[in-house]
Protein backbone atom coordinates (compact mmCIF):
# COMPACT_ATOMS: atom_id res chain seq x y z
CA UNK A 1 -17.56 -134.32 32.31
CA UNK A 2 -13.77 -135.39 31.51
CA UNK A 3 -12.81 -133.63 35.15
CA UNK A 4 -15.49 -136.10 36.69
CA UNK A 5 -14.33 -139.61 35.29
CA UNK A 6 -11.58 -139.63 37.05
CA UNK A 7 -13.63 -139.42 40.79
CA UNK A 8 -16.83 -141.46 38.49
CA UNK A 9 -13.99 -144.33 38.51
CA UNK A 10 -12.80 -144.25 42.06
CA UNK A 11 -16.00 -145.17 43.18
CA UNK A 12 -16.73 -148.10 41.41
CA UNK A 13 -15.93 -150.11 44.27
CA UNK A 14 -17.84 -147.99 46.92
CA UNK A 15 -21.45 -147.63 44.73
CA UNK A 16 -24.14 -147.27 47.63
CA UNK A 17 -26.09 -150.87 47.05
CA UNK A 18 -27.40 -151.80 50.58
CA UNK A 19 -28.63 -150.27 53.53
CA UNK A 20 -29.36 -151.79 56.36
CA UNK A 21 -30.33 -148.44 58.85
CA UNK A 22 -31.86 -148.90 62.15
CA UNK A 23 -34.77 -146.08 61.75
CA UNK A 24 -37.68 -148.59 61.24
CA UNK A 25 -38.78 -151.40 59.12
CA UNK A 26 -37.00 -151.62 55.89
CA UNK A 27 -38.53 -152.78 52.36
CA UNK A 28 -36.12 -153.09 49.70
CA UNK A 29 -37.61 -152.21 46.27
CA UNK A 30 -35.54 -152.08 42.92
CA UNK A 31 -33.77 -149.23 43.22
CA UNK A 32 -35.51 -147.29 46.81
CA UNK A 33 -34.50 -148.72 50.05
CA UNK A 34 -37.65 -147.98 52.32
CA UNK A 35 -37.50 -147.05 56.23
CA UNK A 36 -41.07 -146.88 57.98
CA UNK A 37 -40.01 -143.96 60.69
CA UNK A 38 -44.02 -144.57 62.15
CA UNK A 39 -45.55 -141.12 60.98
CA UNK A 40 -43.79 -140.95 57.70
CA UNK A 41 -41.26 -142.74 55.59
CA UNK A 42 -37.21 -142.56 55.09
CA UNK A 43 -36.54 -143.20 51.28
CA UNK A 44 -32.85 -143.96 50.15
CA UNK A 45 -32.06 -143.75 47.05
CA UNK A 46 -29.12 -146.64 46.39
CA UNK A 47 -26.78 -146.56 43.53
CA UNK A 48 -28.95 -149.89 41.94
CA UNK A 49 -29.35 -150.06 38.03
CA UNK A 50 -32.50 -151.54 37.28
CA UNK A 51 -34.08 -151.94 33.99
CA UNK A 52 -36.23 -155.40 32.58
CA UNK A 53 -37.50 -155.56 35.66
CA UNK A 54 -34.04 -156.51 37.63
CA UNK A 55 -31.46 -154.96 38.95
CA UNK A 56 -28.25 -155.13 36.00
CA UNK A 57 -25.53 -153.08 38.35
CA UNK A 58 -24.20 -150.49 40.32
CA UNK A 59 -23.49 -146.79 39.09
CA UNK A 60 -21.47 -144.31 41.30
CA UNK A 61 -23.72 -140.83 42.01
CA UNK A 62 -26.51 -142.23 40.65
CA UNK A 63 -28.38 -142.36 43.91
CA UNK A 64 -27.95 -138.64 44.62
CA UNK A 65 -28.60 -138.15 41.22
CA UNK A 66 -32.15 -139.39 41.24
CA UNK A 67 -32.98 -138.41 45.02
CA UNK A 68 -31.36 -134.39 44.11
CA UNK A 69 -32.97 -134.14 40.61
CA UNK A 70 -36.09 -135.43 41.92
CA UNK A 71 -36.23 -133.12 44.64
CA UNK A 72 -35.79 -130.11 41.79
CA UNK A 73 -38.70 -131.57 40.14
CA UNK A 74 -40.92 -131.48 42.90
CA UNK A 75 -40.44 -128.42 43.84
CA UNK A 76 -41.05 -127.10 40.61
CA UNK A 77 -44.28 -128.89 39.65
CA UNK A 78 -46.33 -127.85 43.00
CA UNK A 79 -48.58 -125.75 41.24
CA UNK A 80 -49.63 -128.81 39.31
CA UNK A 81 -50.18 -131.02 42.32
CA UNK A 82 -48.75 -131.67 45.39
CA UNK A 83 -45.92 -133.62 46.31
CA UNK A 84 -45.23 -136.62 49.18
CA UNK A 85 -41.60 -134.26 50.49
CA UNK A 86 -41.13 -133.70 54.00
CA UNK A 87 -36.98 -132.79 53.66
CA UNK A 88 -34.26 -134.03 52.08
CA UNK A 89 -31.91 -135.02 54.89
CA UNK A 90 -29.17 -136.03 52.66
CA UNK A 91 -28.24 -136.56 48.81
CA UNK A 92 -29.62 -139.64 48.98
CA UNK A 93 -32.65 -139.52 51.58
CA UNK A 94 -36.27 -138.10 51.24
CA UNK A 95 -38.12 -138.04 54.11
CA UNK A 96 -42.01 -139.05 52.86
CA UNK A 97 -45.33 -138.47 53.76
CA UNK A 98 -47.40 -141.89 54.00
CA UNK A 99 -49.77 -142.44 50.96
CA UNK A 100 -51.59 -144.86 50.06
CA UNK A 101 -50.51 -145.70 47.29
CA UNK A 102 -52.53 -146.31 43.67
CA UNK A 103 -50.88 -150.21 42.35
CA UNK A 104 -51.01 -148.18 38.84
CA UNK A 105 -47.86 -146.77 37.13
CA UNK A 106 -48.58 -143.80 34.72
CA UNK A 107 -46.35 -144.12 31.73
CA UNK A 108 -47.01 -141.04 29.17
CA UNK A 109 -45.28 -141.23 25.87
CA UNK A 110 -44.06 -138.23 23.68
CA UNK A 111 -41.95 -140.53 21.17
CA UNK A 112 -42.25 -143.87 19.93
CA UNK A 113 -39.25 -145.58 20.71
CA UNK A 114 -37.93 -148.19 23.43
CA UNK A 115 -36.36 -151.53 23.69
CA UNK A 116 -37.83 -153.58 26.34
CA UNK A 117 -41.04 -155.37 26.31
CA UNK A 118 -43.48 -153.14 27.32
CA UNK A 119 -42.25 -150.04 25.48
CA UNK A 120 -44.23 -148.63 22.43
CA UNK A 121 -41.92 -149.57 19.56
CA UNK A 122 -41.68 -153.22 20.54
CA UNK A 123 -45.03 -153.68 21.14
CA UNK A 124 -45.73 -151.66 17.57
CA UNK A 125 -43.28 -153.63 15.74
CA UNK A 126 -45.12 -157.15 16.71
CA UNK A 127 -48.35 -155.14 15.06
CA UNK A 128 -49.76 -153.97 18.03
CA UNK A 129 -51.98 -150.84 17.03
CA UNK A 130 -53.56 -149.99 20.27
CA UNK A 131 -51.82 -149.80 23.46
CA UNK A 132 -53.56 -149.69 26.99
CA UNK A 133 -56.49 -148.47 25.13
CA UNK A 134 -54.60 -145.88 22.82
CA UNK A 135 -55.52 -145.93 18.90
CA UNK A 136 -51.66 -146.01 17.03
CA UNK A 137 -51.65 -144.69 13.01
CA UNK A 138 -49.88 -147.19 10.62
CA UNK A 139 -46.70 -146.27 8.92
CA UNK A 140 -44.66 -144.52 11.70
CA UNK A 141 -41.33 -145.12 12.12
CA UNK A 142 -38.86 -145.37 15.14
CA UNK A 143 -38.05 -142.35 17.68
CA UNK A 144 -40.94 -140.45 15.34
CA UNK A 145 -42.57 -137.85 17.47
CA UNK A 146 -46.34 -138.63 18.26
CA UNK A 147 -48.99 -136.49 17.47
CA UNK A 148 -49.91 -135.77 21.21
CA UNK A 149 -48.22 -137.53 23.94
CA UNK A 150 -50.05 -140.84 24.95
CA UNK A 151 -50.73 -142.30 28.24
CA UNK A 152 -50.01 -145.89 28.68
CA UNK A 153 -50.50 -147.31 32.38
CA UNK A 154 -49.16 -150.40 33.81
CA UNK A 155 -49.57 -151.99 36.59
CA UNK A 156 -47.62 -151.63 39.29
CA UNK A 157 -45.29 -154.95 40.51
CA UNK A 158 -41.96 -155.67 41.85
CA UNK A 159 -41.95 -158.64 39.76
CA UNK A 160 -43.50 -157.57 36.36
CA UNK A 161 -45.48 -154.40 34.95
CA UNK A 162 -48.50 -154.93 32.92
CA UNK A 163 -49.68 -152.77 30.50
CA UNK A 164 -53.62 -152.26 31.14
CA UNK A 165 -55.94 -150.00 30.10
CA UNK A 166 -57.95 -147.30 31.62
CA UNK A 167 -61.43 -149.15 31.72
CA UNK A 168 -59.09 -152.06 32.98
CA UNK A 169 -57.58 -150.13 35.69
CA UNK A 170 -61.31 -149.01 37.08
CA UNK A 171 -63.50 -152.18 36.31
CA UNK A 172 -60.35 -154.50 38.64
CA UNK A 173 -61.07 -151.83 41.51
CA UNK A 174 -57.12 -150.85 41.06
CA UNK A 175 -58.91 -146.82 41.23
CA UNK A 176 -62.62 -145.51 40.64
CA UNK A 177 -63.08 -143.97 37.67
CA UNK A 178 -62.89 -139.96 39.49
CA UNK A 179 -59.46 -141.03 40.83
CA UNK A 180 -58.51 -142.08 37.36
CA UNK A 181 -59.91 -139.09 35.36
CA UNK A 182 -58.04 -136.96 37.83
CA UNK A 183 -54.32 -138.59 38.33
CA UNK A 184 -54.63 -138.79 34.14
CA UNK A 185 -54.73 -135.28 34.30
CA UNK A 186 -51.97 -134.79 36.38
CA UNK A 187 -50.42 -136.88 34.85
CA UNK A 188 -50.48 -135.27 31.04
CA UNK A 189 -50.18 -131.87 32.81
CA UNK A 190 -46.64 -132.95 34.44
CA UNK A 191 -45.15 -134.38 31.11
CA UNK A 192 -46.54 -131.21 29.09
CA UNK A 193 -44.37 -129.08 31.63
CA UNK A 194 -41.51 -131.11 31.50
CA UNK A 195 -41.64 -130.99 27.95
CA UNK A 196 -41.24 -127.00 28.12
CA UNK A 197 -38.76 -127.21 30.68
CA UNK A 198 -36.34 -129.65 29.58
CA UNK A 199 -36.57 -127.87 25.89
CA UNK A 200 -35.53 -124.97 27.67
CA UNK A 201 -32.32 -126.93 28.25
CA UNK A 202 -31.99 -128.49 25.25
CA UNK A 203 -33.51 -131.98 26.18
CA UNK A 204 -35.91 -133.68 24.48
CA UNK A 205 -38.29 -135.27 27.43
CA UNK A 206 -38.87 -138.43 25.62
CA UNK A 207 -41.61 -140.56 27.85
CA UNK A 208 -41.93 -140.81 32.04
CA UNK A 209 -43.37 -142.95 34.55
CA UNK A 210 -45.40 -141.29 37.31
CA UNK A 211 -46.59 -142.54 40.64
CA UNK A 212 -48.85 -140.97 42.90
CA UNK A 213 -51.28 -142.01 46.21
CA UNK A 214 -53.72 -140.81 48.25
CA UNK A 215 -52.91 -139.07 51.35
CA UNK A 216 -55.37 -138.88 54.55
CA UNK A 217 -57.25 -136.07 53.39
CA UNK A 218 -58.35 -137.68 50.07
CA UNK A 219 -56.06 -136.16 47.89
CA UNK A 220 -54.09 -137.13 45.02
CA UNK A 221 -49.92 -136.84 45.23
CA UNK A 222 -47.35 -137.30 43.00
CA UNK A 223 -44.81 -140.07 44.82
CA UNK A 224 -41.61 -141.76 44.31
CA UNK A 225 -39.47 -139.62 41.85
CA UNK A 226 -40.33 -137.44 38.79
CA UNK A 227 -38.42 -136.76 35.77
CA UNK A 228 -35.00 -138.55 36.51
CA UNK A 229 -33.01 -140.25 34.13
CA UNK A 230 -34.41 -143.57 36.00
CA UNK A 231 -37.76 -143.03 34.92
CA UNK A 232 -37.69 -140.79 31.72
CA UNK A 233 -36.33 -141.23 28.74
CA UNK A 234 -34.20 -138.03 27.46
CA UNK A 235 -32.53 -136.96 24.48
CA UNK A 236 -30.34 -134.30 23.32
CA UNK A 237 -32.34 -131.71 21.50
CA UNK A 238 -29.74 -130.10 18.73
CA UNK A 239 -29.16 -133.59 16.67
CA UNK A 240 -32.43 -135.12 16.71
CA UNK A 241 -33.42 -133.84 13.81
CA UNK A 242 -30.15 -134.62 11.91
CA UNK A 243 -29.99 -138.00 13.34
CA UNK A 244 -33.59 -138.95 12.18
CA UNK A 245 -32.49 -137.57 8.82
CA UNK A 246 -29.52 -139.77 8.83
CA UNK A 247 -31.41 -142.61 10.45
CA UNK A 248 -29.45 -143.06 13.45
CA UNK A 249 -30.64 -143.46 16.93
CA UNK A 250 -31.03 -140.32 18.85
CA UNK A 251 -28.14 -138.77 21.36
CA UNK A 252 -29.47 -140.01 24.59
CA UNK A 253 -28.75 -139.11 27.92
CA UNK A 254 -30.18 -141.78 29.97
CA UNK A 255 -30.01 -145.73 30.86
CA UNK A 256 -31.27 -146.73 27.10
CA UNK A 257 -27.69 -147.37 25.84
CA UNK A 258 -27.09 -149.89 29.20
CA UNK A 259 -30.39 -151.46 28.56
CA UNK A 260 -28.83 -151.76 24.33
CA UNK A 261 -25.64 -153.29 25.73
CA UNK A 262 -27.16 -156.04 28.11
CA UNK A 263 -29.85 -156.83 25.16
CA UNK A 264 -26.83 -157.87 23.04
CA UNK A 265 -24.80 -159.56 25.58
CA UNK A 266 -27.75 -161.77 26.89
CA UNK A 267 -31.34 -162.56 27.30
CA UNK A 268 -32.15 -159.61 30.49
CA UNK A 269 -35.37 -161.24 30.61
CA UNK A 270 -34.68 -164.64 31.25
CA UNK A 271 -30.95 -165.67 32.05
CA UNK A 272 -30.57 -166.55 35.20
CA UNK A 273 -27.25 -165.00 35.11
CA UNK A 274 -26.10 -161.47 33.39
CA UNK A 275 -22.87 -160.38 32.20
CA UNK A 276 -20.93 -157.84 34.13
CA UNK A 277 -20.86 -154.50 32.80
CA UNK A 278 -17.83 -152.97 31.58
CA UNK A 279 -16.73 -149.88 34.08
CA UNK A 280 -16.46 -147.92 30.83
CA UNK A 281 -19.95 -148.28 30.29
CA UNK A 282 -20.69 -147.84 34.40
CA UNK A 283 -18.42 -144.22 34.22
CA UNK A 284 -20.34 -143.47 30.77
CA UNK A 285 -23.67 -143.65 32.70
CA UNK A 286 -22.84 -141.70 35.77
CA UNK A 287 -21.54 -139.13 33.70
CA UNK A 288 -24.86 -138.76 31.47
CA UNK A 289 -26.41 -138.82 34.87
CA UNK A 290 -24.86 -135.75 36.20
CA UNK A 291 -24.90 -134.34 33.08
CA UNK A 292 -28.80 -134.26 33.07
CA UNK A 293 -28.71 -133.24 36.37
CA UNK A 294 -26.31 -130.01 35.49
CA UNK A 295 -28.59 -129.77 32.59
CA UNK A 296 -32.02 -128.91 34.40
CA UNK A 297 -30.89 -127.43 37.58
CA UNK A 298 -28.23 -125.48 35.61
CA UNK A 299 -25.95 -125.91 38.59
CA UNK A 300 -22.59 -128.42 39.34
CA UNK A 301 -23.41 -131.32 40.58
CA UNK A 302 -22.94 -131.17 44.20
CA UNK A 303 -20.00 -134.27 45.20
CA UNK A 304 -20.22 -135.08 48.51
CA UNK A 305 -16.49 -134.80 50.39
CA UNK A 306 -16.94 -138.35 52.29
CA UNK A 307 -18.76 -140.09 49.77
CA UNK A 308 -16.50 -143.15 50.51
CA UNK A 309 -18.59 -143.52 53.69
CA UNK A 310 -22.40 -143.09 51.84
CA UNK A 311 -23.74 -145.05 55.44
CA UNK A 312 -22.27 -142.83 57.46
CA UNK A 313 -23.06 -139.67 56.01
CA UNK A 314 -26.40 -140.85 55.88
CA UNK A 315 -26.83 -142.15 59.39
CA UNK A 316 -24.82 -138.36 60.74
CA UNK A 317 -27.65 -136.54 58.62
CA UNK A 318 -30.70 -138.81 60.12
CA UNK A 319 -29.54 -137.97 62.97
CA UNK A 320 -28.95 -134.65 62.98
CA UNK A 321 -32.24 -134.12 61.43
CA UNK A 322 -34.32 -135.70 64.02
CA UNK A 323 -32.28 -133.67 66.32
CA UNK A 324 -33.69 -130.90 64.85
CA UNK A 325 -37.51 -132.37 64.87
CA UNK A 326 -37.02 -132.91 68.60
């Protein structure tokens, strides 16, 4: 990790944050820049930090990152369900099938832990004991392990996620209750396997977000990204136990400890304004990222040589892969 700071920090400056392709029309989403190529959809995967709901900075890698371990995960989880890849184009580009999508987000929960408003330990601490229709014991304490992991499903909005419940979810038409029963499933299935793998690796798979759609036949896919340090929580297996002794926070190796800093710096939730992050913290976070990523695929993270010119790569390897479709 020490070898990478040094190329972590050279990039501050050059973090891929907007993209403004000519392959179709673009939606910009919190962290996914979204290309509608007619048949099927161009997904880049920017360098964006969101978390509260907003976008708090820019982190160098973390765009190939998420698009590259993604694209592990996916491949690795087909015999659970199938998957919205076409090709991965470039580090930071999936190319999509269409699917229409469910407006539900499919949180499951290994751990009781969290700082922002919606996550399990804030809502416990304020004395909620059931969440999105979930029964939750008295007397547990913070990063605690739960007795089976729990599935607590939001709603899905660019603006603000709300935690609902199942009966919720069908009774407002968001899915019938088959399509429910089933993506739940999945859903429990996916996090069960991460669970194995990333204990293989010495992670702790702490909690996950899921998406998934419908495609044209009917049938359910998993969408957007799957077990990244974006949308899991992770923590480093051999001191969790020691740390919980010594009641200290876990070792974590995702965006938790960026979320930590901006919740004592200001109000993420309201200010109009946020503090800049210090590039310490930035070149802290890319590093966990790649660690996690070195972690699971038990490979080197793969630097691009021109990642100075992230547009350009990007618009070469578009174009050389419809080439190739031609």
């Amino acid at each position: 990790m020490n070898d990478y700071q040094a190329k972590i920090k050279s990039m501050l400056q050059h973090c891929l944050t907007e993209t403004d392709f000519n392959f179709g029309a673009k939606t910009r989403g919190k962290v996914r820049d979204t290309y509608d190529l007619g048949d099927k959809l161009m997904l880049v995967t920017t360098d964006r930090q969101s978390a509260f709901d907003r976008v708090l900075a820019a982190v160098p890698f973390k765009g190939q990152v998420l698009n590259l371990c993604s694209a592990w995960w996916f491949e690795n989880t087909k015999h659970i369900i199938q998957n919205h890849v076409i090709s991965i184009p470039d580090p930071n580009v999936t190319i999509a099938k269409k699917l229409k999508m469910f407006p539900v987000e499919f949180i499951v929960r290994g751990y009781i832990t969290g700082s922002t408003k919606t996550s399990l330990w804030t809502q416990y601490q304020s004395g909620v004991r059931n969440y999105c229709g979930n029964p939750i014991p008295e007397n547990l304490i913070k990063h605690q392990k739960l007795a089976a992991p729990m599935l607590t499903p939001t709603t899905k909005s660019e603006i603000d996620d709300r935690p609902i419940t199942p009966e919720e979810i069908v009774k407002d038409g968001l899915m019938t209750q088959d399509q429910w029963d089933e993506a739940a499933a999945k859903a429990l299935k996916l996090f069960e396997f991460g669970t194995e793998v990333a204990k293989e690796h010495g992670l702790i798979l702490v909690d996950t977000k899921y998406e998934m759609g419908m495609d044209e036949a009917g049938n359910i896919v998993l969408a957007d990204e799957i077990h990244t340090p974006d949308s899991s929580r992770y923590w480093l297996a051999d001191s969790y136990e020691q740390r919980m002794a010594e009641q200290r926070d876990p070792d974590n190796i995702d965006k938790e400890f960026l979320r930590l800093w901006f919740k004592e710096h200001a109000d993420p939730y309201n200010d109009e304004v946020l503090p800049k992050a210090p590039d310490d913290l930035i070149i802290t976070l890319s590093s966990r990222y790649i660690q996690l990523y070195e972690m699971i695929v038990g490979q080197a993270f793969p630097f691009s040589d021109d990642d100075m010119e992230a547009r350009n790569r990007i618009e070469a390897n578009m174009e050389a892969h419809e080439c190739m479709e031609a």
